[in-house]
C-alpha atoms as a PDB file:
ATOM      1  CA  UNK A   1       0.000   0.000   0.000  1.00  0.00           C
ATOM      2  CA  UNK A   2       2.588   1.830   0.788  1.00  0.00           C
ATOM      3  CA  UNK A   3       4.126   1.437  -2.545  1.00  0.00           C
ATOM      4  CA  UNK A   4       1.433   2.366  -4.559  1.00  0.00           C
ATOM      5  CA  UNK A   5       1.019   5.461  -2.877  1.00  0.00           C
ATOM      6  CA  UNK A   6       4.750   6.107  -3.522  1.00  0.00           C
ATOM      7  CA  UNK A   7       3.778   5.290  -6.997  1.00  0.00           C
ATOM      8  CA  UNK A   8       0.776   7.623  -7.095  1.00  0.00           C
ATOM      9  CA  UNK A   9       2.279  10.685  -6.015  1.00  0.00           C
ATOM     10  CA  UNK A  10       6.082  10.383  -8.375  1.00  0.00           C
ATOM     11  CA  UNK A  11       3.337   9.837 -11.205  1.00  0.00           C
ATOM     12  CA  UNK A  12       1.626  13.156 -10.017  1.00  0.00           C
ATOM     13  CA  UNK A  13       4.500  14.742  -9.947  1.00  0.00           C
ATOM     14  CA  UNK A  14       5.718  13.615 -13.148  1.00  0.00           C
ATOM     15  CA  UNK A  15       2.323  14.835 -15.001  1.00  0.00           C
ATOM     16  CA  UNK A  16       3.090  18.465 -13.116  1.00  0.00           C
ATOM     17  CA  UNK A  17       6.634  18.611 -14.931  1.00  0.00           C
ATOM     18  CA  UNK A  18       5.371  17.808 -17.923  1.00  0.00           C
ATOM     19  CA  UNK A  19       2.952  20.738 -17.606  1.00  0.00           C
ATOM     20  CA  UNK A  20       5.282  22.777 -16.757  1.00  0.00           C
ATOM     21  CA  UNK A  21       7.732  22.130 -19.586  1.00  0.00           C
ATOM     22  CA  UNK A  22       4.754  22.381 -21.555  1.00  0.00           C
ATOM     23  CA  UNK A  23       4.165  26.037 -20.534  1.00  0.00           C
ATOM     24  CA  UNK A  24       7.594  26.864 -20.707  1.00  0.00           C
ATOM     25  CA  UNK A  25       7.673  25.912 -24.315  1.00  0.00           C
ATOM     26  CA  UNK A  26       4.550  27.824 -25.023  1.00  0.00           C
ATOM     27  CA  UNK A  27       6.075  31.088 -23.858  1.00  0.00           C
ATOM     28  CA  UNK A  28       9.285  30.539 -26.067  1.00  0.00           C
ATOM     29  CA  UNK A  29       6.867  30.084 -29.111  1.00  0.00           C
ATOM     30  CA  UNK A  30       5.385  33.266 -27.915  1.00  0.00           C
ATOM     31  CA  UNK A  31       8.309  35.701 -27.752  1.00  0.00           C
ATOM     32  CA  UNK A  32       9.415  34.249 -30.941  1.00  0.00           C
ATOM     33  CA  UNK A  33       6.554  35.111 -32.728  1.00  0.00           C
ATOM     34  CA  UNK A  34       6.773  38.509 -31.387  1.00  0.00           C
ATOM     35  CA  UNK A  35       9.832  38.741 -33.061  1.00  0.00           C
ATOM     36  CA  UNK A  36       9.231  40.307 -36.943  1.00  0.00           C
ATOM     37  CA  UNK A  37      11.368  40.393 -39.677  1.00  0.00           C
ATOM     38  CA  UNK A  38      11.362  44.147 -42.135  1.00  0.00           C
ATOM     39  CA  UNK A  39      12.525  43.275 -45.533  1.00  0.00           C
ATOM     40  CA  UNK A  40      14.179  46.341 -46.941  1.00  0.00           C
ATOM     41  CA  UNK A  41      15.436  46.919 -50.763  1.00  0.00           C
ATOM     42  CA  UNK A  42      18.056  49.316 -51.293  1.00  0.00           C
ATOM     43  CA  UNK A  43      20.300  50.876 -54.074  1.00  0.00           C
ATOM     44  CA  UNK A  44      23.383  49.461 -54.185  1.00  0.00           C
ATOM     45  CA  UNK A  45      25.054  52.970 -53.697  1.00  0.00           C
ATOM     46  CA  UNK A  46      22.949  52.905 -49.922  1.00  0.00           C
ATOM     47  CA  UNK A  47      24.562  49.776 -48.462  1.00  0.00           C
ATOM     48  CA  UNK A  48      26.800  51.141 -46.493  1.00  0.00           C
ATOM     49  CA  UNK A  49      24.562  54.002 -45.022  1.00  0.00           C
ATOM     50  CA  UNK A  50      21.448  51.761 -45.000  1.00  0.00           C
ATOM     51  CA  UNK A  51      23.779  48.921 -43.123  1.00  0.00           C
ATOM     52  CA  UNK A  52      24.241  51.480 -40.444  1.00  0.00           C
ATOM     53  CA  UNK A  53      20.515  52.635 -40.524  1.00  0.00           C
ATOM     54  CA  UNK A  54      19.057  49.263 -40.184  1.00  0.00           C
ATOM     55  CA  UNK A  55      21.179  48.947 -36.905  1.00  0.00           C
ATOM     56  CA  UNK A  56      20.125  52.100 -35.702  1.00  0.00           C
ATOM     57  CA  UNK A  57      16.611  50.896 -36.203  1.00  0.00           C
ATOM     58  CA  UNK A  58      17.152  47.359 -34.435  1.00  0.00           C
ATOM     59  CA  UNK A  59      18.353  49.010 -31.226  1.00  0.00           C
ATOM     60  CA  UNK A  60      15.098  50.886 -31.438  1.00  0.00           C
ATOM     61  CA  UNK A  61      12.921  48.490 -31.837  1.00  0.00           C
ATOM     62  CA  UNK A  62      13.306  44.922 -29.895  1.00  0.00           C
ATOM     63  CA  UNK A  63      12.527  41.956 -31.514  1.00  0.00           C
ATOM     64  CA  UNK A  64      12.854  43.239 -34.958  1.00  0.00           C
ATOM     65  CA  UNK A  65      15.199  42.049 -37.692  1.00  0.00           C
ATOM     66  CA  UNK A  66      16.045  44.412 -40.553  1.00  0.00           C
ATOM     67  CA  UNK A  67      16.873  42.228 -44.059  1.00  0.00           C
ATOM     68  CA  UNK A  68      18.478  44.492 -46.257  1.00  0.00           C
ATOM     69  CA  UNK A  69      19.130  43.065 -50.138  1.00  0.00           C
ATOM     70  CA  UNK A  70      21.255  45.530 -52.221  1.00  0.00           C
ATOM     71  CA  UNK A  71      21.286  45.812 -55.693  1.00  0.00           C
ATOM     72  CA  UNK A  72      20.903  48.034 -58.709  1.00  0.00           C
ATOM     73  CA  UNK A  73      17.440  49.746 -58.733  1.00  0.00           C
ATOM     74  CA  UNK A  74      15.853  47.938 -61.844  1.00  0.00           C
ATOM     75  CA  UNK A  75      16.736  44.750 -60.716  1.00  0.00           C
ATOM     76  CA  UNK A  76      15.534  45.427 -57.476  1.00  0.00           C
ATOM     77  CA  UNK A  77      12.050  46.905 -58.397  1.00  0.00           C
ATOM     78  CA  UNK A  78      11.626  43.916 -61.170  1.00  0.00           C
ATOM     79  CA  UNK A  79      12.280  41.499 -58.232  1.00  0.00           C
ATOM     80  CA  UNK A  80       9.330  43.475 -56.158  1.00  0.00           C
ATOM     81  CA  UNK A  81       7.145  42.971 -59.274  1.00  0.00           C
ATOM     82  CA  UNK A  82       7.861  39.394 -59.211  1.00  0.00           C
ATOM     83  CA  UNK A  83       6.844  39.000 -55.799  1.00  0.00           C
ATOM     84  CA  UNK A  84      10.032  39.495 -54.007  1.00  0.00           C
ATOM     85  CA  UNK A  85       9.348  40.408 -50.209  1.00  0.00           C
ATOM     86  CA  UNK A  86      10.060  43.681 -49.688  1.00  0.00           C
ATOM     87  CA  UNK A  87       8.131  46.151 -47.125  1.00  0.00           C
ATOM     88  CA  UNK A  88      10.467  49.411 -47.524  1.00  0.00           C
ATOM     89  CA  UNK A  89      11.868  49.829 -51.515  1.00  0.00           C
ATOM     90  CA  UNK A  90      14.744  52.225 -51.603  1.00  0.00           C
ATOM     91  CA  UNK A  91      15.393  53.282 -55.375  1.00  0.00           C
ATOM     92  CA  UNK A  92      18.448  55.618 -56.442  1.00  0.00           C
ATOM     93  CA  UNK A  93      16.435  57.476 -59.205  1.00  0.00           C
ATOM     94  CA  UNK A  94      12.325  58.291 -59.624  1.00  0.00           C
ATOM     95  CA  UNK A  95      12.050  56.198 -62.506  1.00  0.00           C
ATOM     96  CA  UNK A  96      12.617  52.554 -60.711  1.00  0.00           C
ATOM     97  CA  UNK A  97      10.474  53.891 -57.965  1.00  0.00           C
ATOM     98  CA  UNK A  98       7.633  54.424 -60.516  1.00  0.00           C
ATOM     99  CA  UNK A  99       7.358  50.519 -61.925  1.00  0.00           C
ATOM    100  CA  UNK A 100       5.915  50.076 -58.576  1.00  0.00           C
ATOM    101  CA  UNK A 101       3.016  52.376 -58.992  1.00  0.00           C
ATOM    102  CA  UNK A 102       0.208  52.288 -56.492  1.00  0.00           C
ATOM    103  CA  UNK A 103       2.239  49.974 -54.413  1.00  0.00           C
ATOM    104  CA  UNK A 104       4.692  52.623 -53.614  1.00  0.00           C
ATOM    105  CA  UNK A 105       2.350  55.570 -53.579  1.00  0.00           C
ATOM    106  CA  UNK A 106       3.408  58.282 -51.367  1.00  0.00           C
ATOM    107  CA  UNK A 107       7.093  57.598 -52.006  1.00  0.00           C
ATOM    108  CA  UNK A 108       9.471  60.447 -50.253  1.00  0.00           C
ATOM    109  CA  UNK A 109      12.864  61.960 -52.288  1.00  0.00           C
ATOM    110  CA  UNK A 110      15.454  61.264 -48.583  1.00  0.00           C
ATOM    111  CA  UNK A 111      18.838  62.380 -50.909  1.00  0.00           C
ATOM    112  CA  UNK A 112      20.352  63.021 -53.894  1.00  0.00           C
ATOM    113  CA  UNK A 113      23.823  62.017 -55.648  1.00  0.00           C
ATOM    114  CA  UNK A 114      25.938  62.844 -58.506  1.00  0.00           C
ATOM    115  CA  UNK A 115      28.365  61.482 -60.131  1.00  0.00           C
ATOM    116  CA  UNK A 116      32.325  60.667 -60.034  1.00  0.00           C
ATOM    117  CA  UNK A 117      35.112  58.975 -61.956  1.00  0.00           C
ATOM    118  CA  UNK A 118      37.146  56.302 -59.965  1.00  0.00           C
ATOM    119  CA  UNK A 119      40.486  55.412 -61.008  1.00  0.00           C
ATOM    120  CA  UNK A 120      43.479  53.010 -59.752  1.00  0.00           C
ATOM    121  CA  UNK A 121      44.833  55.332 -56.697  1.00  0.00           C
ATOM    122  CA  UNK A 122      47.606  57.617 -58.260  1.00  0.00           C
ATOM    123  CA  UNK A 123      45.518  57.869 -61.230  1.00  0.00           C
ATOM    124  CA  UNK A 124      48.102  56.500 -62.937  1.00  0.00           C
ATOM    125  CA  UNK A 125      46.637  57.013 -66.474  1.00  0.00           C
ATOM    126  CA  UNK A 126      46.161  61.316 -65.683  1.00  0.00           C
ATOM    127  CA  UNK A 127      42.767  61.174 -65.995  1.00  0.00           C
ATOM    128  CA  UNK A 128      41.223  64.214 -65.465  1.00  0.00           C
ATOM    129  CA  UNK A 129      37.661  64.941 -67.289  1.00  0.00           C
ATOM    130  CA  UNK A 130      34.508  62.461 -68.521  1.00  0.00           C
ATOM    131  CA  UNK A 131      36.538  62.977 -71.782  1.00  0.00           C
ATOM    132  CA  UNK A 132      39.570  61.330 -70.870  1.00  0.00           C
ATOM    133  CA  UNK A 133      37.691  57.960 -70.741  1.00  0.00           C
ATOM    134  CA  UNK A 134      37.727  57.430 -74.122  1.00  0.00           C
ATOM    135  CA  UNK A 135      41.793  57.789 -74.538  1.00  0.00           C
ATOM    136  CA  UNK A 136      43.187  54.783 -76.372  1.00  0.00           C
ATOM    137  CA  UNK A 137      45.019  53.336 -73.341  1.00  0.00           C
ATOM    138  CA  UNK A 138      42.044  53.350 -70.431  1.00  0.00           C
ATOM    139  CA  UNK A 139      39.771  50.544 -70.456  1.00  0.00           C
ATOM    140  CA  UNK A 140      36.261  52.373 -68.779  1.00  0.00           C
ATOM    141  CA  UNK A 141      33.493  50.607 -66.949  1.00  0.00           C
ATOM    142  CA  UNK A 142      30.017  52.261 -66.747  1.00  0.00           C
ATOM    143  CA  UNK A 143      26.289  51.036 -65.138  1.00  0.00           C
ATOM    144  CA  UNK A 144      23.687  49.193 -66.988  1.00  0.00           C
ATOM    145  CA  UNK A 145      21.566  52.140 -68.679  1.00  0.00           C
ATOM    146  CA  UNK A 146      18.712  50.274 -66.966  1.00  0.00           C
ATOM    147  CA  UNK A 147      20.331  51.413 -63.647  1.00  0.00           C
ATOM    148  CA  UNK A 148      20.036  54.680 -62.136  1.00  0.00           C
ATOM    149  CA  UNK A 149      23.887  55.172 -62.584  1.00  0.00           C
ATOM    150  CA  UNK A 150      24.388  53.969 -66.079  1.00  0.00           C
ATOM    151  CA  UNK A 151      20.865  56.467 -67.220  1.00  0.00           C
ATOM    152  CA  UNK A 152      23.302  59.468 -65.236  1.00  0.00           C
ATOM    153  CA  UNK A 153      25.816  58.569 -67.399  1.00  0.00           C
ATOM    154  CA  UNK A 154      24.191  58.717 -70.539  1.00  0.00           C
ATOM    155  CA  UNK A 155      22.106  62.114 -69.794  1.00  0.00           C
ATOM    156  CA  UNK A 156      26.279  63.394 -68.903  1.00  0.00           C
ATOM    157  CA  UNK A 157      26.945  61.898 -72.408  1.00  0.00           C
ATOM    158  CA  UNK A 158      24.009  63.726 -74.554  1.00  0.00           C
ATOM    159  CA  UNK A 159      24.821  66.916 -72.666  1.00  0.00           C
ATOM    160  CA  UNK A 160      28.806  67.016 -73.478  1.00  0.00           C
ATOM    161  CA  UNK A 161      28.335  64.908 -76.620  1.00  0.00           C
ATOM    162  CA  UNK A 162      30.808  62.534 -75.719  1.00  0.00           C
ATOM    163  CA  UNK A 163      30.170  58.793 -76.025  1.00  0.00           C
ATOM    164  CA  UNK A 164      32.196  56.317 -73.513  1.00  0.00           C
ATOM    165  CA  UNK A 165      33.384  53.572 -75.447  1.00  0.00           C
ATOM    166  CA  UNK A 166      33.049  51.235 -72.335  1.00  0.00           C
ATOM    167  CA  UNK A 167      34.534  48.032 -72.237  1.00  0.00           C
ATOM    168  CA  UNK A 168      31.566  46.656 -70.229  1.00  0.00           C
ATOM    169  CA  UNK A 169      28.385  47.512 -68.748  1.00  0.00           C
ATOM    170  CA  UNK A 170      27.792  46.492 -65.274  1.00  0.00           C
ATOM    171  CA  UNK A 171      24.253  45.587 -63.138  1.00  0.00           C
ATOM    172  CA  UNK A 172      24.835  47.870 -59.986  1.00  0.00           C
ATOM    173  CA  UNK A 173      27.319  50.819 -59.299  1.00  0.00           C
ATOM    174  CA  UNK A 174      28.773  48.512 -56.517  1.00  0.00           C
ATOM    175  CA  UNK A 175      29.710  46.010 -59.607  1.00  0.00           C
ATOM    176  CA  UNK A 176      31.680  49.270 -61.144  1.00  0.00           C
ATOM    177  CA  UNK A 177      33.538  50.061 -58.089  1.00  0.00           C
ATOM    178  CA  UNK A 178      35.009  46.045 -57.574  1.00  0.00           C
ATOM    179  CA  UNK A 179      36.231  46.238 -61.494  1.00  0.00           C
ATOM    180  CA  UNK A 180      38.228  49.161 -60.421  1.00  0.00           C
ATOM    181  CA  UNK A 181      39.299  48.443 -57.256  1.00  0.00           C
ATOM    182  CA  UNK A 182      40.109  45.163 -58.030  1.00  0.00           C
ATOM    183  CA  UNK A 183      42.309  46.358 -61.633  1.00  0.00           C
ATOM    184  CA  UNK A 184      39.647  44.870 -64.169  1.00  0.00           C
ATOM    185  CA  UNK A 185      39.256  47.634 -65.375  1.00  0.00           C
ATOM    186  CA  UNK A 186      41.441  51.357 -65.467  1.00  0.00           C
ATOM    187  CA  UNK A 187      38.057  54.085 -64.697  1.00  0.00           C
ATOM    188  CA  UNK A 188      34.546  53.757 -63.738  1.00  0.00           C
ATOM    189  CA  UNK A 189      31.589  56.164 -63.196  1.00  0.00           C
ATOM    190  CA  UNK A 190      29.992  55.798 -60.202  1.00  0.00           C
ATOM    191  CA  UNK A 191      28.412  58.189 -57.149  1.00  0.00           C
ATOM    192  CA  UNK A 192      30.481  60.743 -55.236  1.00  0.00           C
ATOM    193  CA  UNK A 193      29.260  58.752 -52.394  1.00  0.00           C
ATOM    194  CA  UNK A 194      30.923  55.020 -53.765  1.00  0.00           C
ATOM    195  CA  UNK A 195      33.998  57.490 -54.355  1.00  0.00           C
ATOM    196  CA  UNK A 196      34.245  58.442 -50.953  1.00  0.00           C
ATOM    197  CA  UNK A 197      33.082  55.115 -49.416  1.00  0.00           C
ATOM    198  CA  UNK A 198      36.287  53.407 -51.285  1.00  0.00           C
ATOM    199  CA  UNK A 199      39.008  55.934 -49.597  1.00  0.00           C
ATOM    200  CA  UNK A 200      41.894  55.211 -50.700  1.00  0.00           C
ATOM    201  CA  UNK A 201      41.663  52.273 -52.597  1.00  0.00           C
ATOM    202  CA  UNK A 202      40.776  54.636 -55.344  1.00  0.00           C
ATOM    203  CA  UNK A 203      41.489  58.216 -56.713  1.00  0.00           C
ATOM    204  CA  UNK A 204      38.389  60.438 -57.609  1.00  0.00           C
ATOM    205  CA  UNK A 205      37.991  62.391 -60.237  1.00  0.00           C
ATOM    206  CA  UNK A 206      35.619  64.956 -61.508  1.00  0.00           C
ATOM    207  CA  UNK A 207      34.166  66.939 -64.063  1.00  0.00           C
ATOM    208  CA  UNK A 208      31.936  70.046 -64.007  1.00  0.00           C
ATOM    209  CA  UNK A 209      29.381  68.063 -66.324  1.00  0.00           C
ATOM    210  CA  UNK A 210      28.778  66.194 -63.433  1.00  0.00           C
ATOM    211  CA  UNK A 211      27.090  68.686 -61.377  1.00  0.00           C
ATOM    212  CA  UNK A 212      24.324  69.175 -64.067  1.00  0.00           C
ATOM    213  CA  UNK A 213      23.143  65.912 -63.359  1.00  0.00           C
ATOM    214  CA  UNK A 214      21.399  64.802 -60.540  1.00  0.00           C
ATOM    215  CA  UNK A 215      20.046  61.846 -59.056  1.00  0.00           C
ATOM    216  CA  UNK A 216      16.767  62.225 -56.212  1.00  0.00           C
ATOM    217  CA  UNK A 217      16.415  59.106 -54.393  1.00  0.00           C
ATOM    218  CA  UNK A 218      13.228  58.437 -53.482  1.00  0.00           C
ATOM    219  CA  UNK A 219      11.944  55.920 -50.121  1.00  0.00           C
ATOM    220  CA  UNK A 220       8.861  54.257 -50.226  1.00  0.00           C
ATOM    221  CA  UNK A 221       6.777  51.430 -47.155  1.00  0.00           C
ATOM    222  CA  UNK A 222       5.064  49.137 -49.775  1.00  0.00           C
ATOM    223  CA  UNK A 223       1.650  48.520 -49.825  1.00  0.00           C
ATOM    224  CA  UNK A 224       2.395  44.991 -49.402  1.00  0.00           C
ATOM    225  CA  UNK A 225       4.458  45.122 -46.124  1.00  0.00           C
ATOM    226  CA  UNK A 226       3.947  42.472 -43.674  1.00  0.00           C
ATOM    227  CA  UNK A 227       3.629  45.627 -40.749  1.00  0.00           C
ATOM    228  CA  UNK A 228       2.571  48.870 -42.656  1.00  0.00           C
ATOM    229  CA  UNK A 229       3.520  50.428 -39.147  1.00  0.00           C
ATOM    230  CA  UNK A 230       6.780  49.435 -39.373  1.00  0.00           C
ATOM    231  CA  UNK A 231       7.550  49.559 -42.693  1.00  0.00           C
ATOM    232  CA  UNK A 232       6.892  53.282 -42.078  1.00  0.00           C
ATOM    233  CA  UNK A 233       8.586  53.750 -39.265  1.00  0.00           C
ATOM    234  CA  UNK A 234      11.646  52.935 -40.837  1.00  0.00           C
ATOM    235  CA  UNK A 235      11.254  55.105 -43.451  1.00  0.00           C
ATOM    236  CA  UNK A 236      11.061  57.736 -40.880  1.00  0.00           C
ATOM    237  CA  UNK A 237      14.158  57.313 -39.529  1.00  0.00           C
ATOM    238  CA  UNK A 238      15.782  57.615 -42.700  1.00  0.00           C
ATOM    239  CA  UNK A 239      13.977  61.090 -43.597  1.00  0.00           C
ATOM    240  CA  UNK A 240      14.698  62.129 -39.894  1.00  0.00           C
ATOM    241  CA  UNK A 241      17.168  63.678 -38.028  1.00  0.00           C
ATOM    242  CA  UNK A 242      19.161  60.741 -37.651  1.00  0.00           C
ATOM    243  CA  UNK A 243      18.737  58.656 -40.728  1.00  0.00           C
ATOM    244  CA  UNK A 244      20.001  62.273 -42.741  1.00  0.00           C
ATOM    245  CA  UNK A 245      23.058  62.834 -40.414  1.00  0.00           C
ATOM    246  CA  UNK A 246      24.348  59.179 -41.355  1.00  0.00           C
ATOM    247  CA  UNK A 247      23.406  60.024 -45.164  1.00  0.00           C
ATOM    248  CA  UNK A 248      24.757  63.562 -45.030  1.00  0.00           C
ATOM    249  CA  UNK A 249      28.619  62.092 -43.913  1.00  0.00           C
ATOM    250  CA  UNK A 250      28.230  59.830 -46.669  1.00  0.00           C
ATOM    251  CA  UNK A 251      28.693  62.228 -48.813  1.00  0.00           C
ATOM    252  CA  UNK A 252      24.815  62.660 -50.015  1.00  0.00           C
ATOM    253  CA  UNK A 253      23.021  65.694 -50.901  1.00  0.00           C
ATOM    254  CA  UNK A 254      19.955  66.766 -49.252  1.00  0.00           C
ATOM    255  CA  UNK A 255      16.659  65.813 -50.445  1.00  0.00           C
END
């Protein structure tokens, strides 16, 4: 008898552990579903100011996970069209921003950009004007017209009248940059901002065509977004105080 009551009462106590493991499993399920993920698209030319944006926005908000993809701005917005997730679309001209139509409705310009010529530090080939990429010896990289950068780069070209003879067209500015940096190819046009984000891995060079042409980048939260709220509130940050401080020593221009 005395057994069975032994018996009884481990059993008992066995059925309250298991309850209790239960619940404690529960409220792990719980605070990770709290836990939301904000799927932002950016310009290639933004990843290093959105990187440090994004972790500005974490610290602000707990629980939340900022997935940033970087790429040129066409492919970006023709991913969104095919159903990419994205809640916040970051384009680096108006025109990518406008595939999206009513989806991005209400978009915001949060900076602008102009262009640069990046060279082998030294600038070995004296490089010193938009014209000088098309001497015999310098092999020049440019964007994808598609892109936001390689569109710049024609509008410099009908305004001067000088063609570059490229050697290749890349898909993002970022693309541009490696070629150079990495001695594929001898010049590149990309942003004042890419310019300045290399240091001295390359020299910069400019030309007062440049100026002339402009690039408004405009921020939009997607009518798709998983949280409208805080698909928002991140664009918020980047058209606030903070969000155009990190932008500003970047290099961009103001909205």
């Amino acid at each position: 008898m005395t057994r069975l009551t032994v018996a009884i009462a481990a059993a008992g106590l066995l059925l309250v552990a298991g309850c209790s493991s239960a619940g404690s499993t529960g409220s792990g399920s719980g605070d990770s579903a709290v836990s939301t993920t904000l799927d932002v698209s950016a310009a290639a030319s933004l990843k290093k100011t959105f990187t440090a944006i994004a972790a500005e926005f974490e610290e602000q908000h707990d629980g939340v996970t900022v997935r940033l993809s970087f790429d040129g701005s066409s492919t970006l917005a023709n991913q969104i069209l095919q159903g990419a997730p994205a809640d916040v679309f970051a384009s680096a001209d108006e025109e990518n921003m406008g595939k999206l139509g009513d989806d991005a409705a209400g978009a915001k310009t949060f900076a602008t950009n102009t262009l640069a010529i990046v060279t082998a530090p030294g600038n070995p080939l004296g490089i010193r004007s938009f014209a000088d990429l098309n001497k015999p010896d310098v092999t020049t990289v440019v964007c994808q017209s598609a892109q936001p950068c390689g569109a710049a780069t024609e509008t410099v070209e009908r305004k001067t009248g000088i063609t570059v003879d490229a050697v290749s067209e890349e898909q993002s500015v970022s693309a541009v940059l490696t070629k150079v940096t990495t001695g594929q190819a001898d010049a590149g046009v990309v942003y004042v901002t890419d310019a300045r984000g290399a240091g001295d891995r390359v020299a910069t060079v400019t030309d007062p065509a440049f100026a002339a042409v402009v690039n408004s980048y405009p921020i939009a939260a997607l009518a798709g977004a998983g949280d409208g709220q805080l698909a928002t509130q991140f664009v918020d940050l980047v058209l606030g105080a903070d969000g155009q401080r990190i932008l500003r020593e970047a290099g961009f221009g103001a909205p």
